[in-house]
PDB file of N, CA and C in Angstrom:
ATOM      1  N   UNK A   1      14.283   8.089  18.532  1.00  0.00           N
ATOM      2  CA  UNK A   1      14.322   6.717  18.993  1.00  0.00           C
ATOM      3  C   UNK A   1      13.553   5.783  18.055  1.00  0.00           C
ATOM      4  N   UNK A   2      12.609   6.217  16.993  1.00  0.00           N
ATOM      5  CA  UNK A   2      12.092   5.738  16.423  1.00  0.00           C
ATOM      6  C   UNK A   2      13.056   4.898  15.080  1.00  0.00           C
ATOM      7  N   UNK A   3      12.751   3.693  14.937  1.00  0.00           N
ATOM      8  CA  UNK A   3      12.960   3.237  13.913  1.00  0.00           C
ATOM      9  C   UNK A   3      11.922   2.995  12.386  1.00  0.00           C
ATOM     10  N   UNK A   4      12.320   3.112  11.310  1.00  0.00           N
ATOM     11  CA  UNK A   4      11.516   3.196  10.458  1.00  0.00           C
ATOM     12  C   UNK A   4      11.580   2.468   9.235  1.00  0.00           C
ATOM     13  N   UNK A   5      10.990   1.543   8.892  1.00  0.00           N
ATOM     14  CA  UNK A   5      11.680   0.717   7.479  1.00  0.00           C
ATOM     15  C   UNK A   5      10.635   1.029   6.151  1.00  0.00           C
ATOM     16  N   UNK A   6      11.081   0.649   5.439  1.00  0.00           N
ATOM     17  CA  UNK A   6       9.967   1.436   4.071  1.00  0.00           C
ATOM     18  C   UNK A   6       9.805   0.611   3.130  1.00  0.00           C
ATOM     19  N   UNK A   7       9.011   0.068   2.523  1.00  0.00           N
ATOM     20  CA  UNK A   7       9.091  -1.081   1.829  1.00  0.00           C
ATOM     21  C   UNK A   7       7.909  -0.036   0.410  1.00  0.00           C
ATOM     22  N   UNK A   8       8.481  -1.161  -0.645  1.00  0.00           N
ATOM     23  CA  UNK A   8       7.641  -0.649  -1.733  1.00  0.00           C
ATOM     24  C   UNK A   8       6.758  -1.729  -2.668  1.00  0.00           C
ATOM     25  N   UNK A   9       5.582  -1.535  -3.064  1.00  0.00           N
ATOM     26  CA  UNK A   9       4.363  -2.345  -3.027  1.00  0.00           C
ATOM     27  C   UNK A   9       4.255  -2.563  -4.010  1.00  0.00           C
ATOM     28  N   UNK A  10       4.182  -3.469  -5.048  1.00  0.00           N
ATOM     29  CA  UNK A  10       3.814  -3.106  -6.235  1.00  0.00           C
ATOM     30  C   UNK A  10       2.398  -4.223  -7.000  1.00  0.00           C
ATOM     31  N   UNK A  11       1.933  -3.399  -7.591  1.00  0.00           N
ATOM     32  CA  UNK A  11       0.344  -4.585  -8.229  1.00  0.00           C
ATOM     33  C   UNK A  11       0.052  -4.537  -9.545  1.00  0.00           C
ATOM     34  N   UNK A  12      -0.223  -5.756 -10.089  1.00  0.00           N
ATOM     35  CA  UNK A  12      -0.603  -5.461 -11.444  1.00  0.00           C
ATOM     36  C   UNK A  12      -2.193  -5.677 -11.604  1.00  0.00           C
ATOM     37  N   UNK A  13      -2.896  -4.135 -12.067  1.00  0.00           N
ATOM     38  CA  UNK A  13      -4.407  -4.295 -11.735  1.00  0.00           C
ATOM     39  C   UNK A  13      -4.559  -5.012 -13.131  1.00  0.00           C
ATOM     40  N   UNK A  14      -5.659  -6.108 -13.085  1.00  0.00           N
ATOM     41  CA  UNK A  14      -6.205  -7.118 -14.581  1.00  0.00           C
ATOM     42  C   UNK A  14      -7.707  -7.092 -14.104  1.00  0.00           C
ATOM     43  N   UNK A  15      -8.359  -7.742 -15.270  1.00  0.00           N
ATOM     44  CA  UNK A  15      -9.368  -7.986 -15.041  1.00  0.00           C
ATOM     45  C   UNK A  15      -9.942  -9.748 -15.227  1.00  0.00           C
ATOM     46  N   UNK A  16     -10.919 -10.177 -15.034  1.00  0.00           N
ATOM     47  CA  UNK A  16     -10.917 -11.810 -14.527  1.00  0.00           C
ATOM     48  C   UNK A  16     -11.093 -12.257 -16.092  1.00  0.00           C
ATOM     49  N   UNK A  17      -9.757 -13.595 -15.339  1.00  0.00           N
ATOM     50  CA  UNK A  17      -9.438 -14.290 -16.919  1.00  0.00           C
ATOM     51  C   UNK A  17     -10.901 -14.679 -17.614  1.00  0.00           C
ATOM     52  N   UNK A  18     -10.686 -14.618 -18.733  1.00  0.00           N
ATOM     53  CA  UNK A  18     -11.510 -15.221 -19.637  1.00  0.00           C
ATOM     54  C   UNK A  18     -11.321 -16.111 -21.051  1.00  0.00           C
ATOM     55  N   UNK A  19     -11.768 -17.633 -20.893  1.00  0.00           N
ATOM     56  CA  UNK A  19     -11.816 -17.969 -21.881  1.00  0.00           C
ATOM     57  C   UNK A  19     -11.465 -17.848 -23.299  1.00  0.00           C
ATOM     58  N   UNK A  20     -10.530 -18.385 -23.804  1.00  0.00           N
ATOM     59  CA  UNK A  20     -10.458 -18.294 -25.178  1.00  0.00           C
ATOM     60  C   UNK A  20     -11.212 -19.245 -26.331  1.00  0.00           C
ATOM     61  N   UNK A  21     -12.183 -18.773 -27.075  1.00  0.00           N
ATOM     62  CA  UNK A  21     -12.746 -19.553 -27.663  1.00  0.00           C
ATOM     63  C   UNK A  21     -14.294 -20.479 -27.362  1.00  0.00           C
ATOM     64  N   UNK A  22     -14.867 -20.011 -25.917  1.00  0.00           N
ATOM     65  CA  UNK A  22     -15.354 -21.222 -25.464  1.00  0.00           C
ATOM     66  C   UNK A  22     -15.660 -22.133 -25.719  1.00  0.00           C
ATOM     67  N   UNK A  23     -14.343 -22.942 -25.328  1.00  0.00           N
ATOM     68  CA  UNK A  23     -14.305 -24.486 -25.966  1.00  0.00           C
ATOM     69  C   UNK A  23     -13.516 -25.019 -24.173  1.00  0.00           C
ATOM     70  N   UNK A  24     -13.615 -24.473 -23.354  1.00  0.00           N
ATOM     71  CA  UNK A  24     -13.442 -25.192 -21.918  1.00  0.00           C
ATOM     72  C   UNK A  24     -12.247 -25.837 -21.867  1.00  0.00           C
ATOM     73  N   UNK A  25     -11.117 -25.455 -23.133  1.00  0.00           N
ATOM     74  CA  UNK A  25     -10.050 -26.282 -22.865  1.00  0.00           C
ATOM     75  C   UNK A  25      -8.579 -25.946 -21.871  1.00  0.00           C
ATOM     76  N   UNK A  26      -9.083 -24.711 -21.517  1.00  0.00           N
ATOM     77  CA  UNK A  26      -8.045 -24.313 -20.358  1.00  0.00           C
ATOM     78  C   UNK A  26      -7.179 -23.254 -20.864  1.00  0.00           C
ATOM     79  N   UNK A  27      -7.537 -22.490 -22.124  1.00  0.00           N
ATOM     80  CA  UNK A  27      -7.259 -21.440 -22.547  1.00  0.00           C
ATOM     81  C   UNK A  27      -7.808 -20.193 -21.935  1.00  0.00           C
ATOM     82  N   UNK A  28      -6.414 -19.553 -21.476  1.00  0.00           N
ATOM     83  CA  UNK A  28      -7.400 -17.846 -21.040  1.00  0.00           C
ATOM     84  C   UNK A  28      -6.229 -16.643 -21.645  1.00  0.00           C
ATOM     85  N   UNK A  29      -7.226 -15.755 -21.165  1.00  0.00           N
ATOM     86  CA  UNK A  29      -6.435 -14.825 -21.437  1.00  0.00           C
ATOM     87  C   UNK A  29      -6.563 -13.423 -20.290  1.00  0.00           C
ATOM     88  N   UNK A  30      -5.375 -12.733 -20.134  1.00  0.00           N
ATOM     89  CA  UNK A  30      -5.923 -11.493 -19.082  1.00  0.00           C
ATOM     90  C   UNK A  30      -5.563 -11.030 -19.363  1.00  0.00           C
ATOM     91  N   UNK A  31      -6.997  -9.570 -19.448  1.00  0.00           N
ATOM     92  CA  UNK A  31      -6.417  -8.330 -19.489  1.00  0.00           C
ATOM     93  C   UNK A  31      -5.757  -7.660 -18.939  1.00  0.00           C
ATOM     94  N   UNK A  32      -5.035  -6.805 -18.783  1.00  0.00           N
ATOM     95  CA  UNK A  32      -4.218  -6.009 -17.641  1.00  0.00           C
ATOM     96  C   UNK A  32      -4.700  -4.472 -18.270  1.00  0.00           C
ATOM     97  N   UNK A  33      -4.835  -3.804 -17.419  1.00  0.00           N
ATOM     98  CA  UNK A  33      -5.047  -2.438 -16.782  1.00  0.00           C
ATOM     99  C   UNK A  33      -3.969  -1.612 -16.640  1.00  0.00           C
ATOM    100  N   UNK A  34      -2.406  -1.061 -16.448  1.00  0.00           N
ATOM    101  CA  UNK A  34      -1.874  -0.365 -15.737  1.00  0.00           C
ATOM    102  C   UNK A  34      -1.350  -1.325 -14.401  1.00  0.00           C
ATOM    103  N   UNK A  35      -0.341  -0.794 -13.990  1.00  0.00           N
ATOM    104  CA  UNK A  35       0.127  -0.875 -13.031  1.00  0.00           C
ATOM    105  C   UNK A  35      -0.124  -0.274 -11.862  1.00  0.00           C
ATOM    106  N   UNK A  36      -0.105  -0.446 -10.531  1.00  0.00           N
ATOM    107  CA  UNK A  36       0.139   0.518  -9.039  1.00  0.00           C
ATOM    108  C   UNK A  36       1.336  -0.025  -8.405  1.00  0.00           C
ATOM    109  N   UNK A  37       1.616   1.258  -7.085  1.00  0.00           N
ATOM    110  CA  UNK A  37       2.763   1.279  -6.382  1.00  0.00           C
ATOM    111  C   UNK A  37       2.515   1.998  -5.538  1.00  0.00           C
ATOM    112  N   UNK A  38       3.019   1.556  -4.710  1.00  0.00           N
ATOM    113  CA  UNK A  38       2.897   2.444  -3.236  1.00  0.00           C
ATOM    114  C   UNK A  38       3.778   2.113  -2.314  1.00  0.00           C
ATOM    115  N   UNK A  39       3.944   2.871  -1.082  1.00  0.00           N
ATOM    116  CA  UNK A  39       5.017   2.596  -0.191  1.00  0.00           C
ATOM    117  C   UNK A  39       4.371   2.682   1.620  1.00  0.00           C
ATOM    118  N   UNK A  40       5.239   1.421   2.146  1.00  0.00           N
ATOM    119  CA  UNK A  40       4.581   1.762   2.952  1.00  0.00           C
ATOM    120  C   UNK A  40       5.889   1.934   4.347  1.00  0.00           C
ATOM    121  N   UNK A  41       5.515   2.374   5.506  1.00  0.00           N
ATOM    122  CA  UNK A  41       6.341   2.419   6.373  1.00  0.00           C
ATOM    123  C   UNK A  41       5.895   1.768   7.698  1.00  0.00           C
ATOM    124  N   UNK A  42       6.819   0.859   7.986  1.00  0.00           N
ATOM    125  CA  UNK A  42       6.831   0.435   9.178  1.00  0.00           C
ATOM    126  C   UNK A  42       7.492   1.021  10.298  1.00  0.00           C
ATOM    127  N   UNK A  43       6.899   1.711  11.102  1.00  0.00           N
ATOM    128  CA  UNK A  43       7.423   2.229  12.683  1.00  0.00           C
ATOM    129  C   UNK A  43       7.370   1.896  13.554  1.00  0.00           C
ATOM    130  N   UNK A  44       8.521   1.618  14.120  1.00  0.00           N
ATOM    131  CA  UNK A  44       8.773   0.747  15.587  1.00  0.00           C
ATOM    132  C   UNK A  44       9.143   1.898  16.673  1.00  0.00           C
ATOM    133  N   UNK A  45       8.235   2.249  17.602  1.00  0.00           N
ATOM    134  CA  UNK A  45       8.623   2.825  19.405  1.00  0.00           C
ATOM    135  C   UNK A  45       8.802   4.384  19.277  1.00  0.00           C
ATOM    136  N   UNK A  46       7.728   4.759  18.366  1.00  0.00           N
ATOM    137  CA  UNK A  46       7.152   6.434  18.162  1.00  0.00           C
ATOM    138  C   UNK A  46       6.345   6.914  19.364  1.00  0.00           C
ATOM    139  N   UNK A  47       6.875   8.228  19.426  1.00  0.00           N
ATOM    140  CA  UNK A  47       5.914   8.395  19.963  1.00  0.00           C
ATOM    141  C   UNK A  47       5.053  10.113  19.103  1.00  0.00           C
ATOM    142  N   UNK A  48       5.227   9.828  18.196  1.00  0.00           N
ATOM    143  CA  UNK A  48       4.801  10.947  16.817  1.00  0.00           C
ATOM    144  C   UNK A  48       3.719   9.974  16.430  1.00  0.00           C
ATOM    145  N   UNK A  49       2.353  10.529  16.345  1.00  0.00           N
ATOM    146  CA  UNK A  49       1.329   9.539  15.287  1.00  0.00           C
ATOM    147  C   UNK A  49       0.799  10.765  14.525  1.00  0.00           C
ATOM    148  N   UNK A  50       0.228  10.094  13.027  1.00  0.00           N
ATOM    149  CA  UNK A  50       0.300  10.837  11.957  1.00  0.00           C
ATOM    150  C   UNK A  50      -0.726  11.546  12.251  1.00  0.00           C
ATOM    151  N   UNK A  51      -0.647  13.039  12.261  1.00  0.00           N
ATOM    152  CA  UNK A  51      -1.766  14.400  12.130  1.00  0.00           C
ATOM    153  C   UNK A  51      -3.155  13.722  11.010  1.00  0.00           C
ATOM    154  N   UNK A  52      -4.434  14.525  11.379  1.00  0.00           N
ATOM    155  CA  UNK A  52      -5.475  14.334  10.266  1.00  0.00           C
ATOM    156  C   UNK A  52      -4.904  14.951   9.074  1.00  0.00           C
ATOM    157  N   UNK A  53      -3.791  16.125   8.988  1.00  0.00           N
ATOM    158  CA  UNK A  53      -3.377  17.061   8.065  1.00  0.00           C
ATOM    159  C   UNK A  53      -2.546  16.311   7.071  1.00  0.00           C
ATOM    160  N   UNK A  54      -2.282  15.202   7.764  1.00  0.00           N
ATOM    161  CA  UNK A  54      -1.298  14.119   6.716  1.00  0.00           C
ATOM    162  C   UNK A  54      -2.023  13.175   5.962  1.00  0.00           C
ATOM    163  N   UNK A  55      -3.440  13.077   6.050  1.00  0.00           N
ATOM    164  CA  UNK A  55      -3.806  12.018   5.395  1.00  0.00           C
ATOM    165  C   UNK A  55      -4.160  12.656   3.268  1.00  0.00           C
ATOM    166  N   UNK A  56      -4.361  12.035   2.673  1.00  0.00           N
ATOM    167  CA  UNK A  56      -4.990  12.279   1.563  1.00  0.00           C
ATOM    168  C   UNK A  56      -6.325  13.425   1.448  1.00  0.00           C
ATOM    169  N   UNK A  57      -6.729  14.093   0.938  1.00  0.00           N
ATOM    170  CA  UNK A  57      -8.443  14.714   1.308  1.00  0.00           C
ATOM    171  C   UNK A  57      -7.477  15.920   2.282  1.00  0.00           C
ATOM    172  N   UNK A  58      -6.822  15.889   3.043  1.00  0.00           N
ATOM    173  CA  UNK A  58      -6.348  16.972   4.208  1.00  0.00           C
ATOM    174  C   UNK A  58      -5.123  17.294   4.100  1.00  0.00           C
ATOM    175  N   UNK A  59      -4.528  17.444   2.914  1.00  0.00           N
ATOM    176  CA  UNK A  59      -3.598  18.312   2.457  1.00  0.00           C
ATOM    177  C   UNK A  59      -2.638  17.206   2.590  1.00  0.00           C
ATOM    178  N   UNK A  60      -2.195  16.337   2.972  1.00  0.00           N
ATOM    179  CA  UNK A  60      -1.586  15.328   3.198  1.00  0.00           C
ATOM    180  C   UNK A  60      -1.430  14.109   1.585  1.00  0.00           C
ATOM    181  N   UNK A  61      -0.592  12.899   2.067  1.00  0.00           N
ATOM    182  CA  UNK A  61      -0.657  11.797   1.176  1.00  0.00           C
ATOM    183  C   UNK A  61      -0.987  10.535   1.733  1.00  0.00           C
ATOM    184  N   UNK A  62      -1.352  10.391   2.744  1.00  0.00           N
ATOM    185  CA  UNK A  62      -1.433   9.664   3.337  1.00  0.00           C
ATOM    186  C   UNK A  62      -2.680   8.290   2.816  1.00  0.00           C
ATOM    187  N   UNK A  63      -2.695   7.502   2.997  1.00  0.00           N
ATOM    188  CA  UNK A  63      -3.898   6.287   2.971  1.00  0.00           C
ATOM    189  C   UNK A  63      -4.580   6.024   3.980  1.00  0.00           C
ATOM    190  N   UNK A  64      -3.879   5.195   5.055  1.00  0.00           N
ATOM    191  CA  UNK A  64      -3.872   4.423   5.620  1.00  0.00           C
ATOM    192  C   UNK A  64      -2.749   4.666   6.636  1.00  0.00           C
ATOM    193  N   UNK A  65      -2.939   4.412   8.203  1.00  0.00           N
ATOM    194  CA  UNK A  65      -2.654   4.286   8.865  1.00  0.00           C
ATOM    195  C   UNK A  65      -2.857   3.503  10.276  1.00  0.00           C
ATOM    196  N   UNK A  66      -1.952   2.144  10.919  1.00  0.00           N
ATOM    197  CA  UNK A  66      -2.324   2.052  12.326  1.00  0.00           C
ATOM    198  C   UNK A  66      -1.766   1.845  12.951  1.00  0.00           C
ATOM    199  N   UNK A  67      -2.197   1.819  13.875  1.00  0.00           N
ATOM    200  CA  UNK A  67      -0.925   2.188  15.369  1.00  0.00           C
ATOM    201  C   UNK A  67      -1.293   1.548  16.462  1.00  0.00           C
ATOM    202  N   UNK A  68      -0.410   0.523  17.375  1.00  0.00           N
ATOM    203  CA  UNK A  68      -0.567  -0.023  18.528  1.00  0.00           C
ATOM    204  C   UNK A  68       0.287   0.433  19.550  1.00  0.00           C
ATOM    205  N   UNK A  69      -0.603   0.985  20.876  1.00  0.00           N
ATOM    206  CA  UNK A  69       0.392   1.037  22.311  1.00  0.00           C
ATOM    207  C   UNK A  69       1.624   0.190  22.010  1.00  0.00           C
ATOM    208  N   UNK A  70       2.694   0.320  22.403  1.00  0.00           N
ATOM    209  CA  UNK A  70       3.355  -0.512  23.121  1.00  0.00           C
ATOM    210  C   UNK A  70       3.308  -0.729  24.599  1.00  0.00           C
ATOM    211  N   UNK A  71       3.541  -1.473  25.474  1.00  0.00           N
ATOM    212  CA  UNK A  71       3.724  -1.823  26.911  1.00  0.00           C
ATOM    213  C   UNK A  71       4.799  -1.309  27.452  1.00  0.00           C
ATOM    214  N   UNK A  72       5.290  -0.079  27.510  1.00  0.00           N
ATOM    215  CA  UNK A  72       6.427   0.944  27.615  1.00  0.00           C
ATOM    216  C   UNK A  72       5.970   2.341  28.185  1.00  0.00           C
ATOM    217  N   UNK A  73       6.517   2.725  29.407  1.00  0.00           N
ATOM    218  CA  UNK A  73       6.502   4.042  30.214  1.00  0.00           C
ATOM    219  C   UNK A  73       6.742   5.163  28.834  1.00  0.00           C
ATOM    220  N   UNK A  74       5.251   6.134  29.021  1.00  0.00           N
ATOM    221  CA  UNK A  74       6.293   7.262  27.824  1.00  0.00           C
ATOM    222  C   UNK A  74       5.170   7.071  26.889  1.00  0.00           C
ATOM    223  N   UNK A  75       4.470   6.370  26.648  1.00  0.00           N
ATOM    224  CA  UNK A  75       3.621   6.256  25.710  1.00  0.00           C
ATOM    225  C   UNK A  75       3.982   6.191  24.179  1.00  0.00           C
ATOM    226  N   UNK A  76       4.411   4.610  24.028  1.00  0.00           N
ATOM    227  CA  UNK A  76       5.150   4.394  22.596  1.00  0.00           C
ATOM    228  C   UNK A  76       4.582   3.725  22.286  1.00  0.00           C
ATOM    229  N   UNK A  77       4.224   3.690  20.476  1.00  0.00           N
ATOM    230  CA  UNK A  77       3.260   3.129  19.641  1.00  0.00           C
ATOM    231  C   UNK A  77       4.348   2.366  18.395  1.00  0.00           C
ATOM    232  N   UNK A  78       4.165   1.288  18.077  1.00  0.00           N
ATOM    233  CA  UNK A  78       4.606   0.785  16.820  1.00  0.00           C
ATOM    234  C   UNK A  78       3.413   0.418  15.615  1.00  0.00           C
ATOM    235  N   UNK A  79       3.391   0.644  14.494  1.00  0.00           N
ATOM    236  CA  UNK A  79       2.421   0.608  13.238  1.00  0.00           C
ATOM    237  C   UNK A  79       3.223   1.120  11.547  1.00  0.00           C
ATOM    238  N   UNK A  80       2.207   1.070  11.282  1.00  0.00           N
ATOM    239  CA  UNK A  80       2.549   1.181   9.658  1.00  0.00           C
ATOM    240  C   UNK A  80       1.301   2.256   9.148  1.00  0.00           C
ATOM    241  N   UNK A  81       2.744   2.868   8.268  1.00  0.00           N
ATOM    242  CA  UNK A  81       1.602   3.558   7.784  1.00  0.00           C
ATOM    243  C   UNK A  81       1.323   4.190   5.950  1.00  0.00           C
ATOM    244  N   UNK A  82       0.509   3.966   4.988  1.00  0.00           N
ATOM    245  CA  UNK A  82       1.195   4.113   3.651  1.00  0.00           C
ATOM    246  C   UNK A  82       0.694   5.131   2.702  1.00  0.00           C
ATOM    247  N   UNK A  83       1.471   5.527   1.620  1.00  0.00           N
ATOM    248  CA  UNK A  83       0.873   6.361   0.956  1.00  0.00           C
ATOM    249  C   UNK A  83      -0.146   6.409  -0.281  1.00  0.00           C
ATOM    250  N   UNK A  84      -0.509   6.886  -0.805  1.00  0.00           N
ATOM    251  CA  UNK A  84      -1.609   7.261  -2.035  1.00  0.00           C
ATOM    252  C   UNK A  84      -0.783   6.358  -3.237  1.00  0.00           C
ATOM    253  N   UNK A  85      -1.589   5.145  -3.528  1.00  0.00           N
ATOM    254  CA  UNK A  85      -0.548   4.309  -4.757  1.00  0.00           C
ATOM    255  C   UNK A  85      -0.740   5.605  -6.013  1.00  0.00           C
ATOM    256  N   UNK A  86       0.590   5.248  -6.861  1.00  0.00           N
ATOM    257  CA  UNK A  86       0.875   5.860  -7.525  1.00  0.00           C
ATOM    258  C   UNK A  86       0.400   4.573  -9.394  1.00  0.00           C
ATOM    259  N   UNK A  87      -0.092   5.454 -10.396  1.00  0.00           N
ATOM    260  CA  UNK A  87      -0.487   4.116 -11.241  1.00  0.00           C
ATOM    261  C   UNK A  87       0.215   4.767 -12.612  1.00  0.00           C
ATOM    262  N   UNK A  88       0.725   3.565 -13.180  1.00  0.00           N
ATOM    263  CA  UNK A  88       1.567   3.573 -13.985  1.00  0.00           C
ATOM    264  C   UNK A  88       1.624   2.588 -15.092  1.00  0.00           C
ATOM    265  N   UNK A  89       2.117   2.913 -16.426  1.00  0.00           N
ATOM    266  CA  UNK A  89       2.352   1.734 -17.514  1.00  0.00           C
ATOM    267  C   UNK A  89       2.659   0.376 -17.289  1.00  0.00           C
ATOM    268  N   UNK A  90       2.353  -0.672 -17.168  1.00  0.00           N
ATOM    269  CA  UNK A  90       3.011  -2.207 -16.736  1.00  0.00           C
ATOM    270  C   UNK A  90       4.557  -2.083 -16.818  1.00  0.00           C
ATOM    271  N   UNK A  91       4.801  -1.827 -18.490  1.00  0.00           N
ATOM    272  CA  UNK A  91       6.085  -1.881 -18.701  1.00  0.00           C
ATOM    273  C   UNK A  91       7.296  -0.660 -18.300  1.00  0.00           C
ATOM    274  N   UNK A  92       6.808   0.140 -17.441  1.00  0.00           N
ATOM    275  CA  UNK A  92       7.765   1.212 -16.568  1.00  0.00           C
ATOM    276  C   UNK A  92       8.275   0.257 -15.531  1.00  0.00           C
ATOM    277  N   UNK A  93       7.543  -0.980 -14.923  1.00  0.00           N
ATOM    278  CA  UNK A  93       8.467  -1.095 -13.980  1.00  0.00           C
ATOM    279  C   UNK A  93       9.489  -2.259 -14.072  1.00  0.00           C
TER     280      UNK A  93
END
């Protein structure tokens, strides 16, 4: 009964602009770092919530996870929940 949508995250890690020249004229420049990605899932009217065995550290991939009751006989929860970003070259994606 559960529905599930999956969306995919993506970030470009930099570090804080800096000045070119200091001469205050509105020149910068940023470094960039690598890329991340991750995915996350949205679940609507579960009644499955994720084991400790699923997270990251516990054999799992997990990050992050949360989960709200719903107001429904049966005990159904809707939340999101995502995995371990994955980091990568800028120009892979």
């Amino acid at each position: 009964m559960a529905s599930i949508y999956t969306g995919q995250h993506y970030r470009l890690r930099a570090g804080t602009p800096m000045s070119v020249g200091g001469r205050g004229d509105g020149d910068f420049v940023l470094h960039s770092f690598m890329a991340s990605s991750y995915t996350t899932d949205a679940i609507l009217c579960t009644q499955d919530l994720p084991a400790c065995s699923d997270f990251r550290g516990q054999q799992g991939n997990l990050t992050s996870a949360s989960f709200s009751a719903l107001p429904l006989p049966g005990g159904y929860f809707k939340g999101e929940q995502s995995d371990a970003e994955l980091f990568k070259e800028e120009g892979d994606y």
